[in-house]
Protein backbone atom coordinates (compact mmCIF):
# COMPACT_ATOMS: atom_id res chain seq x y z
CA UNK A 1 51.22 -28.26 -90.96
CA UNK A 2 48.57 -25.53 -91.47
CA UNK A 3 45.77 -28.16 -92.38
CA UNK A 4 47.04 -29.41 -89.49
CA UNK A 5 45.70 -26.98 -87.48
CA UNK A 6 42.78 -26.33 -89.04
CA UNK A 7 41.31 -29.82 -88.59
CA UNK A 8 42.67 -29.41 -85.11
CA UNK A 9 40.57 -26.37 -84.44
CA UNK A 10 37.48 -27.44 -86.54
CA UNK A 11 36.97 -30.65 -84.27
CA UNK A 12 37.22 -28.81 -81.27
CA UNK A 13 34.46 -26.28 -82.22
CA UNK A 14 32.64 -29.05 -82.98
CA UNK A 15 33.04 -30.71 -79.12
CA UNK A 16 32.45 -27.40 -77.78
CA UNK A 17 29.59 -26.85 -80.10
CA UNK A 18 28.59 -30.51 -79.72
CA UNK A 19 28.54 -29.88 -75.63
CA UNK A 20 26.57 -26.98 -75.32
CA UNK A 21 23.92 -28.31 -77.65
CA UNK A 22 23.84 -31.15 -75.24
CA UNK A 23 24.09 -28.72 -71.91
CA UNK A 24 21.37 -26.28 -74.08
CA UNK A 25 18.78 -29.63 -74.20
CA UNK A 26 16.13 -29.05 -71.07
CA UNK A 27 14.66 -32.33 -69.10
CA UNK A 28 11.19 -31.26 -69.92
CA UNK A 29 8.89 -28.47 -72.30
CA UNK A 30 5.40 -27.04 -71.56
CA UNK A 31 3.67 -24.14 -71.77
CA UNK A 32 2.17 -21.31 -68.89
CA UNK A 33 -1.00 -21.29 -67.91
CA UNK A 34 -2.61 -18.97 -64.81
CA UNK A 35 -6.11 -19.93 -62.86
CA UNK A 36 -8.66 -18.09 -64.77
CA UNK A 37 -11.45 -16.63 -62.84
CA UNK A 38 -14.79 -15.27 -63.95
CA UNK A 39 -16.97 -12.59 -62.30
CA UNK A 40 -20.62 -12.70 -62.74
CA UNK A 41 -23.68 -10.29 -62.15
CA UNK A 42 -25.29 -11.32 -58.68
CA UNK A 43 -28.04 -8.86 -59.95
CA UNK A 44 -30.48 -7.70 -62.53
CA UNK A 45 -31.29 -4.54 -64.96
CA UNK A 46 -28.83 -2.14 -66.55
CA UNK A 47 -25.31 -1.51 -65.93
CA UNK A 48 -25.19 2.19 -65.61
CA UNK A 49 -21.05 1.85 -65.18
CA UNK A 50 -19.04 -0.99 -65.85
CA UNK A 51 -15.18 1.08 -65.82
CA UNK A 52 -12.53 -2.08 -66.38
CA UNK A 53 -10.28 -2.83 -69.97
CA UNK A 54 -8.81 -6.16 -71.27
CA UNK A 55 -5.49 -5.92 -70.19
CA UNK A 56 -5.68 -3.80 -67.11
CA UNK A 57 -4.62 -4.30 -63.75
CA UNK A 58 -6.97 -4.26 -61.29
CA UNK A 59 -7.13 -4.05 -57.44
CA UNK A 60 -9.14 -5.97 -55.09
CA UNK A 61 -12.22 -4.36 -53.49
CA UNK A 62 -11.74 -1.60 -56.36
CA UNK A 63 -15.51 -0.94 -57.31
CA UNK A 64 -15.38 -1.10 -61.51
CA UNK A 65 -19.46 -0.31 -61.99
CA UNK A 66 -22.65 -1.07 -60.90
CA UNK A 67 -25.92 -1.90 -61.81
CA UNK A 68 -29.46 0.26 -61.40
CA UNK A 69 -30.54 -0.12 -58.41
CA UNK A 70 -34.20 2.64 -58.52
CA UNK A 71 -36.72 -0.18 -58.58
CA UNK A 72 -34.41 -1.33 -55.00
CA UNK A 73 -34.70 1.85 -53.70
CA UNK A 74 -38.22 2.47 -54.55
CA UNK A 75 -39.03 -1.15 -53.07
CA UNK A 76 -37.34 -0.18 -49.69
CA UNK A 77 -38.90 2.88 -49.44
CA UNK A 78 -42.12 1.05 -49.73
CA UNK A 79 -41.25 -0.96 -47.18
CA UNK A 80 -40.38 1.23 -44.26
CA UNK A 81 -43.15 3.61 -45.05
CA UNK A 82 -45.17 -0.18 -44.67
CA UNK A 83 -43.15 -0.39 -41.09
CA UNK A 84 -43.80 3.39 -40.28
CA UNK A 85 -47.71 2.47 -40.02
CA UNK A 86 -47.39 -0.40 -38.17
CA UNK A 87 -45.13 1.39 -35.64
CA UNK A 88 -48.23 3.75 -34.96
CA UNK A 89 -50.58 0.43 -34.77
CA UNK A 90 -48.19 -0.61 -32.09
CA UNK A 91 -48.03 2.57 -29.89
CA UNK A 92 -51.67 2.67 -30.25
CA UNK A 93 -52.49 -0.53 -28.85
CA UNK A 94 -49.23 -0.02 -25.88
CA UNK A 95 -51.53 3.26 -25.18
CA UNK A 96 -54.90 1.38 -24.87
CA UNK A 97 -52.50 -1.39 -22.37
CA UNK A 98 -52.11 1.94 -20.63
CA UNK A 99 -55.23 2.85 -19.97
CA UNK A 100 -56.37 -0.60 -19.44
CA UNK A 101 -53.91 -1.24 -16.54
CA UNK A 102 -54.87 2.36 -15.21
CA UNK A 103 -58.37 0.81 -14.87
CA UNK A 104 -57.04 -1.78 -13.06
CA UNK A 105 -55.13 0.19 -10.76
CA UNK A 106 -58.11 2.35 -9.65
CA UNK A 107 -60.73 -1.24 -8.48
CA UNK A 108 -57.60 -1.76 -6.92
CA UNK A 109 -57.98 0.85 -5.00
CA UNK A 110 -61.87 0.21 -4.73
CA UNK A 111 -61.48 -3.08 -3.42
CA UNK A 112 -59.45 -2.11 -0.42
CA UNK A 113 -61.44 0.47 0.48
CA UNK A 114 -64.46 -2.14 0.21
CA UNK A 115 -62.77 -5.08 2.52
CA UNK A 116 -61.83 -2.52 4.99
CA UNK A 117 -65.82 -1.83 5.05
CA UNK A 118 -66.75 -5.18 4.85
CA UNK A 119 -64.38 -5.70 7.97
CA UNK A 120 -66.53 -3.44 9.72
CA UNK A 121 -69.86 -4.27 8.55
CA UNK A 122 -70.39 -1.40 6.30
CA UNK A 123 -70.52 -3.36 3.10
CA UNK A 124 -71.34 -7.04 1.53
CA UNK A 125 -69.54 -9.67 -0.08
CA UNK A 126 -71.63 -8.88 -3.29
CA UNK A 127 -69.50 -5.51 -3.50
CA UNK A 128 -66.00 -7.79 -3.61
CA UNK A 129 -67.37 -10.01 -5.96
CA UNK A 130 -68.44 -7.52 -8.35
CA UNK A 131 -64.77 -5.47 -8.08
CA UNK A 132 -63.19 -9.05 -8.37
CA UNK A 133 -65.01 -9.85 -11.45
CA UNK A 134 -64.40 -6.52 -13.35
CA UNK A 135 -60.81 -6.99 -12.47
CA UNK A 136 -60.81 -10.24 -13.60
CA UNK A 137 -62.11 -9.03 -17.06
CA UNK A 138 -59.54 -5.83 -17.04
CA UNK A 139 -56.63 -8.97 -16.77
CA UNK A 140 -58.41 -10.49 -20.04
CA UNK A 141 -58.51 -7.37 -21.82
CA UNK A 142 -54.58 -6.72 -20.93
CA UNK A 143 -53.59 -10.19 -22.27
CA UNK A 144 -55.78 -10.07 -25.06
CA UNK A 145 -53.99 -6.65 -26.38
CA UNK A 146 -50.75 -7.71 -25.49
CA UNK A 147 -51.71 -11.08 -27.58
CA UNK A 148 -52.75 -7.98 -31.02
CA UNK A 149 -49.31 -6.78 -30.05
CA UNK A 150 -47.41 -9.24 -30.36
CA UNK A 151 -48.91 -9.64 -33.62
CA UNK A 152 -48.30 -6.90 -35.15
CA UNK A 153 -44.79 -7.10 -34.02
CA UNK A 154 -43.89 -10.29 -35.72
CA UNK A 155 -45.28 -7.82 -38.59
CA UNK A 156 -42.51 -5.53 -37.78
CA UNK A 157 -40.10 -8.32 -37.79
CA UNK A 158 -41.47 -9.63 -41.02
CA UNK A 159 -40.01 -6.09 -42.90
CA UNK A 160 -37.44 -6.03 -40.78
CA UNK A 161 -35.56 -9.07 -42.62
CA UNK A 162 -37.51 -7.87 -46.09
CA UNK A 163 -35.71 -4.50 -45.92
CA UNK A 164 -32.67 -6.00 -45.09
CA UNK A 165 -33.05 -8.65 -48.03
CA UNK A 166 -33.29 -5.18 -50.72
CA UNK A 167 -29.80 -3.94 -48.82
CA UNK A 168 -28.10 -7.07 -49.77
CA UNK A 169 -29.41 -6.62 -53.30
CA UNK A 170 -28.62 -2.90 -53.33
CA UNK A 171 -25.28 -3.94 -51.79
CA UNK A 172 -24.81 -6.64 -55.04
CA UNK A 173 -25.97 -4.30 -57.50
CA UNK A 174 -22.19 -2.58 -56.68
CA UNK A 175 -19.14 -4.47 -58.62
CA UNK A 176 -16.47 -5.01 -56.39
CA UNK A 177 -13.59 -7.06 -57.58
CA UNK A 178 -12.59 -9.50 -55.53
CA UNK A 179 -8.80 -10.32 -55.96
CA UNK A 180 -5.87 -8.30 -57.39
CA UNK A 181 -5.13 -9.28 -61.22
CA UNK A 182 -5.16 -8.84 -64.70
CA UNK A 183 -8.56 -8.63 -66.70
CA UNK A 184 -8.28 -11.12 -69.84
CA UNK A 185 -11.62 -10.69 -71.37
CA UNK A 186 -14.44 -8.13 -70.91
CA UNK A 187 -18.01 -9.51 -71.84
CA UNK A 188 -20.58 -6.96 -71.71
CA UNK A 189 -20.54 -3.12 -71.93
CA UNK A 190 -21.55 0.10 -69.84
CA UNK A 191 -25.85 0.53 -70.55
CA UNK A 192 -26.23 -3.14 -71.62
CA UNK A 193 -28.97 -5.47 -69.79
CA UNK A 194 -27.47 -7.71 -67.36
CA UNK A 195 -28.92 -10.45 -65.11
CA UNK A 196 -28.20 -12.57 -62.27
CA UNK A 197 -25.37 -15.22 -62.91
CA UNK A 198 -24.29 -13.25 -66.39
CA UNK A 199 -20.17 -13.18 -66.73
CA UNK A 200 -18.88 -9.62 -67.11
CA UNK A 201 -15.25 -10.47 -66.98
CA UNK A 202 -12.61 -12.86 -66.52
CA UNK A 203 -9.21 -11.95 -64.51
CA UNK A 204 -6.23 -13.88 -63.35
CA UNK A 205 -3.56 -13.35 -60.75
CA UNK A 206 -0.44 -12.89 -63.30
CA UNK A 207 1.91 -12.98 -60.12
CA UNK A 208 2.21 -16.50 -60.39
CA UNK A 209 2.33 -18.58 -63.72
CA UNK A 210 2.15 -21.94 -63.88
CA UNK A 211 4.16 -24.39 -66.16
CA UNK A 212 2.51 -27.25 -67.07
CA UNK A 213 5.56 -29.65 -68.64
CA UNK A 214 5.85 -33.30 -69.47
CA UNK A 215 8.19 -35.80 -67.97
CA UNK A 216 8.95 -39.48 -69.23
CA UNK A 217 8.71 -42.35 -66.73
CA UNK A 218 12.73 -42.44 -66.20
CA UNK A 219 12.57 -38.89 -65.24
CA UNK A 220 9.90 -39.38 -62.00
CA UNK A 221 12.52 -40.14 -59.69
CA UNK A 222 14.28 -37.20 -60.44
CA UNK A 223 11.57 -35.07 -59.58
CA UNK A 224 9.44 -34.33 -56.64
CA UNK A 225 6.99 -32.10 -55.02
CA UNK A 226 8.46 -29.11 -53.44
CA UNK A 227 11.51 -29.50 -55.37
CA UNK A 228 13.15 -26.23 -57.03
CA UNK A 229 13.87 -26.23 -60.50
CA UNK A 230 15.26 -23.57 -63.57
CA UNK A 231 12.74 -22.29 -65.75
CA UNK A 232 13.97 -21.29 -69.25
CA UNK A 233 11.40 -18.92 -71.56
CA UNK A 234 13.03 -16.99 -74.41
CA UNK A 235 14.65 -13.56 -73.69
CA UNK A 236 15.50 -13.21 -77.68
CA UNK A 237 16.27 -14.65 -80.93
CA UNK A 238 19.51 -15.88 -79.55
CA UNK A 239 18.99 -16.51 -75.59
CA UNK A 240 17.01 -17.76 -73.10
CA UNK A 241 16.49 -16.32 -69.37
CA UNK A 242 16.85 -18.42 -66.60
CA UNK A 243 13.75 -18.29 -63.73
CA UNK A 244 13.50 -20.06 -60.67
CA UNK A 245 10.01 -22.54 -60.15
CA UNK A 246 8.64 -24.87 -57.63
CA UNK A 247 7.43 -28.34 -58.79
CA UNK A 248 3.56 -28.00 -57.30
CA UNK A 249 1.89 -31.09 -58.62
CA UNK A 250 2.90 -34.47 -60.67
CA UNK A 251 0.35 -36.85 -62.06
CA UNK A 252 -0.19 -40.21 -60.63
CA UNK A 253 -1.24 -41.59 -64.34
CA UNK A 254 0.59 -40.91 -67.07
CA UNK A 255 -1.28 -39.98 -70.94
CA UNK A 256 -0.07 -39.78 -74.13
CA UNK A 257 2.28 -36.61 -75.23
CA UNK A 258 0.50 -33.40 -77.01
CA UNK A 259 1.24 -32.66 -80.16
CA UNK A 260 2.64 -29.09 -78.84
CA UNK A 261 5.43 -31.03 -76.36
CA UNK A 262 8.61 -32.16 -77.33
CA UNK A 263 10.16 -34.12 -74.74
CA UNK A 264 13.69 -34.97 -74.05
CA UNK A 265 12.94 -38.38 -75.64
CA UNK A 266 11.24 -37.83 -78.17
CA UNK A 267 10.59 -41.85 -78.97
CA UNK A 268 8.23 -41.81 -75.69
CA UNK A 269 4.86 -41.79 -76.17
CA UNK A 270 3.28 -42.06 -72.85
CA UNK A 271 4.51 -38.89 -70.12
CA UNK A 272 3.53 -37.95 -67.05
CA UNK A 273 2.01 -34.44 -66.15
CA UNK A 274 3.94 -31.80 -63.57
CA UNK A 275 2.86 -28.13 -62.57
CA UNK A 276 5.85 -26.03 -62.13
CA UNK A 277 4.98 -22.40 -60.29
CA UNK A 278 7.16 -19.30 -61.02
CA UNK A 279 6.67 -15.83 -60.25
CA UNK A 280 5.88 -13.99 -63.18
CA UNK A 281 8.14 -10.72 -63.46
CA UNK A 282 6.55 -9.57 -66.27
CA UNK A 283 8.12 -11.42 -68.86
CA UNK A 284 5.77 -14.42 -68.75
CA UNK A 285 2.37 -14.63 -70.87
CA UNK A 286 -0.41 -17.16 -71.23
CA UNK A 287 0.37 -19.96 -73.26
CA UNK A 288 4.06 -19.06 -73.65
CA UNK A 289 6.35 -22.25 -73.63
CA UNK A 290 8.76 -22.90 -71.19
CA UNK A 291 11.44 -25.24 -70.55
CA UNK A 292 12.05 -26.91 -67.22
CA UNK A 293 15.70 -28.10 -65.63
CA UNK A 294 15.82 -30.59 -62.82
């Protein structure tokens, strides 16, 4: 009666045992990846601060260093000193418009005075035609300095958009990082030479984690895009924890499986790609495998 019992109770831990192993076996395996992004220089010389770790979190528009910016500084310098002296060419030729017009202004005057005398016999047509012709070459000398003015405006304009080309460069020479993240990999240091289109770091948002799994053909019509799904990483030597994803993306062509995925049939050679997102809590690291539960 007692072996009875025991045979009893041994083939029921072996159902139960036999059942969870089954209810334990996921639908699909992969591993996390994140979108990896990489900064580069956008300018050239030595990086007098460069203030960021592997491994830290960093903030968007948080300045982490910058690059020399003297021979920038020196070359703007230049150029409004370059803008100061054509400024005075330009106030000296409005001043000689001035006088110019003043000219005018005055055989102006002449002239009336003149046709009033001519009017009453007092004076000759010679006299109008002479105060007609100097006027006449007054206009020409007005247009023709307006004409050097304009000139030497466009000049103006010219290091106008110069100086404002060394601002954007100064403005580069600043490191701002551009999204919130984590930075994976550092590649140069504070004092080194950098130039234009060099990486300095790479960073990923590690708020979101990707799980790229593998599904066999019979499992595509249980999954779809925009459909929820449990995502199992391990918690311990003896337990997994239990996330919540998003199916993102499924391949329309299927490959063959990689070496590092197991599959829930394992005789099935050809799979089909999915992208699972999850929101990382912490817990979740590059390259970690996951397990995925339709």
């Amino acid at each position: 009666m007692k072996s009875r019992i025991i045979i009893t109770a041994s083939i029921g831990i072996l159902f139960f045992s036999s059942c969870s192993l089954n209810e334990d076996k996921a639908d699909a395996y992969g591993n996390f990846e994140t979108t990896e992004i990489i900064i580069s220089s956008e300018a050239n010389g030595k990086m007098l601060s460069f203030t960021v770790d592997e491994g830290e979190s960093i903030k968007s528009g948080q300045l982490i260093g910058f690059v020399d910016t003297l021979g920038l500084v020196l070359k703007k310098e230049q150029l409004e000193s370059q803008k100061k002296a054509i400024s005075i060419k330009v106030s000296n030729i409005l001043a000689q418009i001035d006088i110019v017009e003043e000219q005018k202004k005055v055989l102006e005057i002449e002239k009336k005075r003149v046709e009033k005398l001519l009017a009453d016999g007092a004076a000759t047509s010679k006299q109008i035609d002479d105060i007609n012709g100097q006027l006449n070459v007054l206009e020409s000398q007005i247009k023709s300095i307006r004409t050097q003015n304009a000139s030497v405006l466009n000049e103006v304009d010219v290091l106008d958009k110069q100086i404002d080309i060394v601002d954007d460069q100064i403005m580069r020479s600043y490191i701002v990082n551009p999204m919130d993240g984590v930075v994976l990999e550092k590649f140069v240091e504070q004092h080194e030479m950098v130039v234009m289109g060099k990486a300095l770091y790479k960073i990923s948002d590690m708020k979101q984690m990707t799980l790229r799994a593998y599904i066999s053909g019979d499992q595509l019509e249980k999954v779809k895009i925009g459909q929820e799904v449990d995502v199992m990483i391990d918690k311990s030597s003896d337990g997994l924890k239990t996330l919540k994803g998003v199916v993102t993306w499924i391949a329309d062509q299927s490959e063959f499986t990689p070496k590092i995925i197991q599959t829930k049939e394992e005789r099935v050679n050809l799979v089909y790609a999915i992208k699972v997102k999850v929101e990382n809590d912490g817990s979740i690291k590059i390259g970690m495998p996951g397990e995925v539960n339709f």
